[in-house]
PDB file of N, CA and C in Angstrom:
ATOM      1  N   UNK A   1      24.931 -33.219  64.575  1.00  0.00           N
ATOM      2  CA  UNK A   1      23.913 -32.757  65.486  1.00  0.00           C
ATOM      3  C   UNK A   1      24.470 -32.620  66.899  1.00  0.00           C
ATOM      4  N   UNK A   2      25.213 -33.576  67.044  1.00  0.00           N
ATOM      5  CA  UNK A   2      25.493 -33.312  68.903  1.00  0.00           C
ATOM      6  C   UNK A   2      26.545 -31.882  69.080  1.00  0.00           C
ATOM      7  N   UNK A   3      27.585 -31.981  67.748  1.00  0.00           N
ATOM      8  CA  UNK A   3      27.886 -30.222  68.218  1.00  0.00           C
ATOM      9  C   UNK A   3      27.311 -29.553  68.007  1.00  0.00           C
ATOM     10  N   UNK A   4      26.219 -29.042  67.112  1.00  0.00           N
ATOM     11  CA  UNK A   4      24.872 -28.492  67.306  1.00  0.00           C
ATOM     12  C   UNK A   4      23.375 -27.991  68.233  1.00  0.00           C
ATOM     13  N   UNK A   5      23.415 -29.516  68.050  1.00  0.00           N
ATOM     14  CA  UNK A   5      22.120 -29.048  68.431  1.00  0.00           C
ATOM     15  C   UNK A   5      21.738 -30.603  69.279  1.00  0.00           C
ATOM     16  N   UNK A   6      22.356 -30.839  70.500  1.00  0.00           N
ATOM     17  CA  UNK A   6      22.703 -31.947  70.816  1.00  0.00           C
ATOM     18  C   UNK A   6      21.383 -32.106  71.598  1.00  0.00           C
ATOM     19  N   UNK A   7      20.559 -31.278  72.225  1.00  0.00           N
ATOM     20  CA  UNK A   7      19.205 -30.951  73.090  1.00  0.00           C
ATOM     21  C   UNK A   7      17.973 -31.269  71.700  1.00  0.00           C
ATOM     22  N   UNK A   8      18.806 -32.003  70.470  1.00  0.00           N
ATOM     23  CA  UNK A   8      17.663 -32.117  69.214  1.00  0.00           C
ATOM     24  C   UNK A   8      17.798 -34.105  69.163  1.00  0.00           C
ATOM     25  N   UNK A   9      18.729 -34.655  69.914  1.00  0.00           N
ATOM     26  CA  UNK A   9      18.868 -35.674  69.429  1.00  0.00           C
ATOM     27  C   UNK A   9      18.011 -36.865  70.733  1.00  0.00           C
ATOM     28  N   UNK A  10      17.749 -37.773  70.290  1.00  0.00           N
ATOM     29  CA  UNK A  10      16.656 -38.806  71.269  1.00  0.00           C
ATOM     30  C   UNK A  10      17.734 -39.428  72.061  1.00  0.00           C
ATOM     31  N   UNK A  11      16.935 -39.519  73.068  1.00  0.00           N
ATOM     32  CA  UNK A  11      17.308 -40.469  74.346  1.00  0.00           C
ATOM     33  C   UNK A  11      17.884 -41.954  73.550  1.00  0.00           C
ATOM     34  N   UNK A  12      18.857 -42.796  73.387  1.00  0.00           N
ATOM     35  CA  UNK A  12      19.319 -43.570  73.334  1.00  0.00           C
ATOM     36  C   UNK A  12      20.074 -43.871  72.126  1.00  0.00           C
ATOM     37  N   UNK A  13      20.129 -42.423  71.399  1.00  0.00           N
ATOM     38  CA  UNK A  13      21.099 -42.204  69.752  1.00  0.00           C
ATOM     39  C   UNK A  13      22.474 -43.013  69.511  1.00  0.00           C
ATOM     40  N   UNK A  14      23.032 -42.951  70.972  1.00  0.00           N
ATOM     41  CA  UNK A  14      24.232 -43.641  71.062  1.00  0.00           C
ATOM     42  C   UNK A  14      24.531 -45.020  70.915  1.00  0.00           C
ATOM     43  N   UNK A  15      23.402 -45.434  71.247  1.00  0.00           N
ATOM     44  CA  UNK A  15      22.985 -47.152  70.622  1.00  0.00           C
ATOM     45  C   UNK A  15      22.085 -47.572  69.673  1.00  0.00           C
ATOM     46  N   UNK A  16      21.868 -46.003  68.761  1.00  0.00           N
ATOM     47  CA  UNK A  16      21.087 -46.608  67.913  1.00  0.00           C
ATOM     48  C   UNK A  16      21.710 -47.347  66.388  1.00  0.00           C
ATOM     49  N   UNK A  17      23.075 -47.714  66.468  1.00  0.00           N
ATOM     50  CA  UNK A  17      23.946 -48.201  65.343  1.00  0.00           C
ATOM     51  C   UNK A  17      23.113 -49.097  64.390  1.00  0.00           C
ATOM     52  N   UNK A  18      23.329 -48.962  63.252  1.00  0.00           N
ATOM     53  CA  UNK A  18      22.714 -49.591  62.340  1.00  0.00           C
ATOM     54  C   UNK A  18      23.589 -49.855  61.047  1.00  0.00           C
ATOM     55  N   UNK A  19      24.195 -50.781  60.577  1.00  0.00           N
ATOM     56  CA  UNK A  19      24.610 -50.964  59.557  1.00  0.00           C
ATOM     57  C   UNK A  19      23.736 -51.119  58.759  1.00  0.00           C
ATOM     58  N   UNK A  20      23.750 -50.680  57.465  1.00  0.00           N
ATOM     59  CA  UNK A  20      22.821 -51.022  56.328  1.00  0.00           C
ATOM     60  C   UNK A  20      23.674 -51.875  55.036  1.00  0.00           C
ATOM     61  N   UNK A  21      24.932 -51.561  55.129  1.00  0.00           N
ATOM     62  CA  UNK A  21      25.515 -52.149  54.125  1.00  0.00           C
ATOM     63  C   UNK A  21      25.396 -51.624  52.849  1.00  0.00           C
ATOM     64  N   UNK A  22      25.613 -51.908  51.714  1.00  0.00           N
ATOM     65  CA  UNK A  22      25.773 -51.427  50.061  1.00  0.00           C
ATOM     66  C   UNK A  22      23.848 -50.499  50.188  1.00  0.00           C
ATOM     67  N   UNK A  23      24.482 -49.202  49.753  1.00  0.00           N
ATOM     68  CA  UNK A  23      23.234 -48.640  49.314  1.00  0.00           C
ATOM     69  C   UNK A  23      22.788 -47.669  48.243  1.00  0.00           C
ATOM     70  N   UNK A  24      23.227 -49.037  47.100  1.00  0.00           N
ATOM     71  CA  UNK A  24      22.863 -48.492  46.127  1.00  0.00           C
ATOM     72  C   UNK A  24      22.043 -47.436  45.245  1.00  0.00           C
ATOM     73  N   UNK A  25      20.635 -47.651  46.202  1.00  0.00           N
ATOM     74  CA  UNK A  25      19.235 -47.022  45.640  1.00  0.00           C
ATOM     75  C   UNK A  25      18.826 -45.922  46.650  1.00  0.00           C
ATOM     76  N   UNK A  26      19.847 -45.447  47.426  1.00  0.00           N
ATOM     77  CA  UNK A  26      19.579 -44.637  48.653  1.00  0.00           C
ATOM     78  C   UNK A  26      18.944 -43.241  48.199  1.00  0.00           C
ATOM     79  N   UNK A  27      19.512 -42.772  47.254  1.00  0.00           N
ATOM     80  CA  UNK A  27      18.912 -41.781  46.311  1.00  0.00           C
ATOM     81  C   UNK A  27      17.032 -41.620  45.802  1.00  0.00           C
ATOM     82  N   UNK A  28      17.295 -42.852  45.377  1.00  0.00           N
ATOM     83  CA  UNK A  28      15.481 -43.647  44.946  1.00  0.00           C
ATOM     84  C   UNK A  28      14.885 -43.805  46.075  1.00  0.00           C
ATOM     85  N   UNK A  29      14.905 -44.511  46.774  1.00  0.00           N
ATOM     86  CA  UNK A  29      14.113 -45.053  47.819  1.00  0.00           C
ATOM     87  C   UNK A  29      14.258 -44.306  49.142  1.00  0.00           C
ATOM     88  N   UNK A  30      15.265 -43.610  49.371  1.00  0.00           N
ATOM     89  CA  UNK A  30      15.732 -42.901  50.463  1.00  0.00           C
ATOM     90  C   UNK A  30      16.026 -44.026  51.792  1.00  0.00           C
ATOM     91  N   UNK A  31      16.178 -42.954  53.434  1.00  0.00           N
ATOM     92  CA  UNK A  31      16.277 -43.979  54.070  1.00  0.00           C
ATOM     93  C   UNK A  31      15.739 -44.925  54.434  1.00  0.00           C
ATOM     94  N   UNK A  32      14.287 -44.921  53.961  1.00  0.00           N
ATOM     95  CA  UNK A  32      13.614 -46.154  54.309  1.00  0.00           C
ATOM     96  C   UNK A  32      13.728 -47.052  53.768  1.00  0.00           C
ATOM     97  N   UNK A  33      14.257 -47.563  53.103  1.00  0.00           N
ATOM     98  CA  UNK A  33      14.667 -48.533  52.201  1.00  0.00           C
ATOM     99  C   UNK A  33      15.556 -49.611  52.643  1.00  0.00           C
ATOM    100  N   UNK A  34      16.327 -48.504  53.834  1.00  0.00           N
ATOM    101  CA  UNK A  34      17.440 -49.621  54.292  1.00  0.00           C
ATOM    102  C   UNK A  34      17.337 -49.564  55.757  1.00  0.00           C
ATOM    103  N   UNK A  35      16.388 -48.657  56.558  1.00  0.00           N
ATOM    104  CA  UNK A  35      15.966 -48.824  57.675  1.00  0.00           C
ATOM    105  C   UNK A  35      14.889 -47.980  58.176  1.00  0.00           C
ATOM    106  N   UNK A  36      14.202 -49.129  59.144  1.00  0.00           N
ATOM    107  CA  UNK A  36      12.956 -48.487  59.893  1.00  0.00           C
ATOM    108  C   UNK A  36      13.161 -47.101  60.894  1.00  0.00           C
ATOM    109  N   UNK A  37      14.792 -47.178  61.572  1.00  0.00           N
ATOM    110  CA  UNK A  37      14.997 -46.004  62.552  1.00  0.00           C
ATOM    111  C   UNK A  37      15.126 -44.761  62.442  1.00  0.00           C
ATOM    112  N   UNK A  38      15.618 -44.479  61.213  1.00  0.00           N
ATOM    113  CA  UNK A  38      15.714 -43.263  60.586  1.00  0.00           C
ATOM    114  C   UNK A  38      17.547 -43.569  60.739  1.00  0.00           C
ATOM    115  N   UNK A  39      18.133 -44.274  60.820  1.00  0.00           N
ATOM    116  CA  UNK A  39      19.564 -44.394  61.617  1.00  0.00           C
ATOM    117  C   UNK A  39      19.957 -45.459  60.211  1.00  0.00           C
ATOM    118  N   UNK A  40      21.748 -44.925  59.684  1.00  0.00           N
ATOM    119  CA  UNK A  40      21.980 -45.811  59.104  1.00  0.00           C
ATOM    120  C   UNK A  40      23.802 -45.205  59.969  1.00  0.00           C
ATOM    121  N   UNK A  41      24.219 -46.055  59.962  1.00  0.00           N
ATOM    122  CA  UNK A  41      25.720 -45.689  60.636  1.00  0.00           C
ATOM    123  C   UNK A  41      25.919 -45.874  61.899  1.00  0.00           C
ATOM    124  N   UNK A  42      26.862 -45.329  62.149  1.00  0.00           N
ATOM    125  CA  UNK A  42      27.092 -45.504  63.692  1.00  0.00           C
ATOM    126  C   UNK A  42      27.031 -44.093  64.950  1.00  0.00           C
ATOM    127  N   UNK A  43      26.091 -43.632  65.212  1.00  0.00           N
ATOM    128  CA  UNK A  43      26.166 -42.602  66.014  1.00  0.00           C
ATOM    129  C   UNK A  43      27.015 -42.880  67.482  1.00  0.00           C
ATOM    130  N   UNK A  44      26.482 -44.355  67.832  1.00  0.00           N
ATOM    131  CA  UNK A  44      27.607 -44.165  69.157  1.00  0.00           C
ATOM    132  C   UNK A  44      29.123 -43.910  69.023  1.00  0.00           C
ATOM    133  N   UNK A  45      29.632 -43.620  67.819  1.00  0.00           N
ATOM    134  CA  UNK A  45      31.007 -43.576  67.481  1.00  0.00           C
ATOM    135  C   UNK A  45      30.972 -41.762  67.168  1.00  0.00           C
ATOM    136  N   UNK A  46      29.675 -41.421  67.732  1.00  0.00           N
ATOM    137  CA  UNK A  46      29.798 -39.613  67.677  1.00  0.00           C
ATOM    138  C   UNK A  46      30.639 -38.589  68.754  1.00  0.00           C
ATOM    139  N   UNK A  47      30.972 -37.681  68.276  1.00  0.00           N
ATOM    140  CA  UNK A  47      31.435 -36.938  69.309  1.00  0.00           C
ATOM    141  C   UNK A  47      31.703 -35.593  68.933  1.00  0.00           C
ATOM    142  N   UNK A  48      31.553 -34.795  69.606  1.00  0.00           N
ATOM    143  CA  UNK A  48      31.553 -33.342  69.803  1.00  0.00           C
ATOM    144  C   UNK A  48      32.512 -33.294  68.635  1.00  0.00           C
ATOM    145  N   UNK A  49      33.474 -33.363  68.731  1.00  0.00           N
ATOM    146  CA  UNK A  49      35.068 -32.772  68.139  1.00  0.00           C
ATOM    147  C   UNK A  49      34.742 -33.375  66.799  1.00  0.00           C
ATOM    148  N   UNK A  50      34.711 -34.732  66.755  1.00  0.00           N
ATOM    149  CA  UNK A  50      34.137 -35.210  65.471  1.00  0.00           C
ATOM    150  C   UNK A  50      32.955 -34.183  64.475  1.00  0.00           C
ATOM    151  N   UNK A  51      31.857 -33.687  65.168  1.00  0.00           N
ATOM    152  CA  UNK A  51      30.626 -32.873  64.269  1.00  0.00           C
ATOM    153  C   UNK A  51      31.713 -31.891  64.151  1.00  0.00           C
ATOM    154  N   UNK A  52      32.316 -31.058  65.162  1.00  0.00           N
ATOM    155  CA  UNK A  52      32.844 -29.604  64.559  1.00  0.00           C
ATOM    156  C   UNK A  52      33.719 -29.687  63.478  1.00  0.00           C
ATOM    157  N   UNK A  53      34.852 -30.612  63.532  1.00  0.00           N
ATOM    158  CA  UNK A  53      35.616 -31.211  62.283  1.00  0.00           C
ATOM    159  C   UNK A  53      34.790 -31.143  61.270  1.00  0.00           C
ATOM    160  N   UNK A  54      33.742 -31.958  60.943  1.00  0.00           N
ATOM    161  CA  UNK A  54      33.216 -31.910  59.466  1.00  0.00           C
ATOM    162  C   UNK A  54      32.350 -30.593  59.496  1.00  0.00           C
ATOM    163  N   UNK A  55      32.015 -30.037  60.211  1.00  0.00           N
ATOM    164  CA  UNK A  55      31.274 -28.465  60.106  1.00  0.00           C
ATOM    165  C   UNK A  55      32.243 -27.763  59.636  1.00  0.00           C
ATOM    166  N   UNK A  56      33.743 -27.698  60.183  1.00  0.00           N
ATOM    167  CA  UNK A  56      34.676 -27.251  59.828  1.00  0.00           C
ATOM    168  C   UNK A  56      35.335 -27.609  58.191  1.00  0.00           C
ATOM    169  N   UNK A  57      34.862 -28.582  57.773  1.00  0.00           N
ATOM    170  CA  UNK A  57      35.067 -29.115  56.784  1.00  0.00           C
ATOM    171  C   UNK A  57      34.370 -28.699  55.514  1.00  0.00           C
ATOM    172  N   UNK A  58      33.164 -28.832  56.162  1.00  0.00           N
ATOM    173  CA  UNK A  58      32.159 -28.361  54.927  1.00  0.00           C
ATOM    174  C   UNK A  58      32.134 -27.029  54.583  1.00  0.00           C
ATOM    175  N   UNK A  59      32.674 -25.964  55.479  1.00  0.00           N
ATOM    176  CA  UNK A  59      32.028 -24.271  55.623  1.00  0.00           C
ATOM    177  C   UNK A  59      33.549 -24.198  54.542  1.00  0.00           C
ATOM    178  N   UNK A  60      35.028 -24.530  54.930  1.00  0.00           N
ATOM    179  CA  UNK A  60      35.819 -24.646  54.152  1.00  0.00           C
ATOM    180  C   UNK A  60      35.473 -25.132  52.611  1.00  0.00           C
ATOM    181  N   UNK A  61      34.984 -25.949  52.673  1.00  0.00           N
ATOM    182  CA  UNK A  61      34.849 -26.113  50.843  1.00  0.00           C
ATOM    183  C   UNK A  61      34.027 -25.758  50.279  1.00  0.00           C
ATOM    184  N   UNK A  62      33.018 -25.334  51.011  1.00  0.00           N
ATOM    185  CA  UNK A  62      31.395 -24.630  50.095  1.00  0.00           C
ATOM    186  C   UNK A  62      31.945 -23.383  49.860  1.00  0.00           C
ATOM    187  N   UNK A  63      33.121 -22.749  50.590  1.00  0.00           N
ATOM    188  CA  UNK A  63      33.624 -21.145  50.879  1.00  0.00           C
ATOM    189  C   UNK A  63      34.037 -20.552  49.611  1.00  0.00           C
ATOM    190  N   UNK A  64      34.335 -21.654  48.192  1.00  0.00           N
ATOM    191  CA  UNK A  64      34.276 -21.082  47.076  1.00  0.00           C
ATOM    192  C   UNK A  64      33.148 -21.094  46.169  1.00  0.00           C
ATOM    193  N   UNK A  65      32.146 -22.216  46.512  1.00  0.00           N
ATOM    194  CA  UNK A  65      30.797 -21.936  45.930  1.00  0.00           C
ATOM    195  C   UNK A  65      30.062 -20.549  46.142  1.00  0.00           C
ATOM    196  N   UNK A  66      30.108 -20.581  47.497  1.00  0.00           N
ATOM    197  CA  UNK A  66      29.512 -19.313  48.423  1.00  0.00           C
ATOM    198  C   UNK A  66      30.411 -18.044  47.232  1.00  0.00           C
ATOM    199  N   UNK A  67      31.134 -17.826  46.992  1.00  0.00           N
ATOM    200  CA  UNK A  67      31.708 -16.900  46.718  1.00  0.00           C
ATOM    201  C   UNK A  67      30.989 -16.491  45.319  1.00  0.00           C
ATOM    202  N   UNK A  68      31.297 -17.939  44.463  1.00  0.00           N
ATOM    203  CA  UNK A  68      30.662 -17.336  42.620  1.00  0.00           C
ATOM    204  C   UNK A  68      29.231 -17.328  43.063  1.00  0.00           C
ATOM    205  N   UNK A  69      28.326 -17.569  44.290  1.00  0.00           N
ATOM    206  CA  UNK A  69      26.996 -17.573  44.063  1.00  0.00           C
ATOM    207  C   UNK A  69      27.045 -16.075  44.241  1.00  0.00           C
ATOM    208  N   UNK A  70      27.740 -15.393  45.194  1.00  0.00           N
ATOM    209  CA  UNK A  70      27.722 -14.245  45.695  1.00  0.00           C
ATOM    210  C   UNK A  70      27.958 -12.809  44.350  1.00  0.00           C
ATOM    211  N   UNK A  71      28.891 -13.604  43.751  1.00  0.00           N
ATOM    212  CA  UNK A  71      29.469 -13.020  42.225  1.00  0.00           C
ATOM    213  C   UNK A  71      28.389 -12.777  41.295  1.00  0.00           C
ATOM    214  N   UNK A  72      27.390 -13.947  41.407  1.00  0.00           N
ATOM    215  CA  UNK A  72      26.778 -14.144  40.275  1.00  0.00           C
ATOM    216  C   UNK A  72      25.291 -13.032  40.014  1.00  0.00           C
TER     217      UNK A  72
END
């Protein structure tokens, strides 16, 4: 989100760290299960270069899904 759409994220994201630990049932129960904030991880450890990296990451490997959907 912050290389995004950083004017989308709340006043104090950077301290909103939350470990949740083993989350097994995250699937089932979703995030509420393992927290009230909507926050499981560490956002103050965010950074610009960091979001574009995995944006960069993801557009790279979906780039052959994208392709047979396109095929299909």
């Amino acid at each position: 989100m912050l290389a995004v759409l950083p004017h989308a994220l709340r006043d104090g994201f950077d301290s909103a760290d939350h470990q949740a630990g083993v989350r097994p049932h995250l699937l089932i129960e979703g995030m509420a299960g393992y927290t009230s904030s909507g926050v499981i991880g560490r956002p103050s450890a965010a950074t610009v270069q960091k979001g574009e990296a995995v944006l960069a990451s993801l557009v790279a490997s979906f780039g052959e899904h994208l392709d047979r959907l396109d095929a299909a």
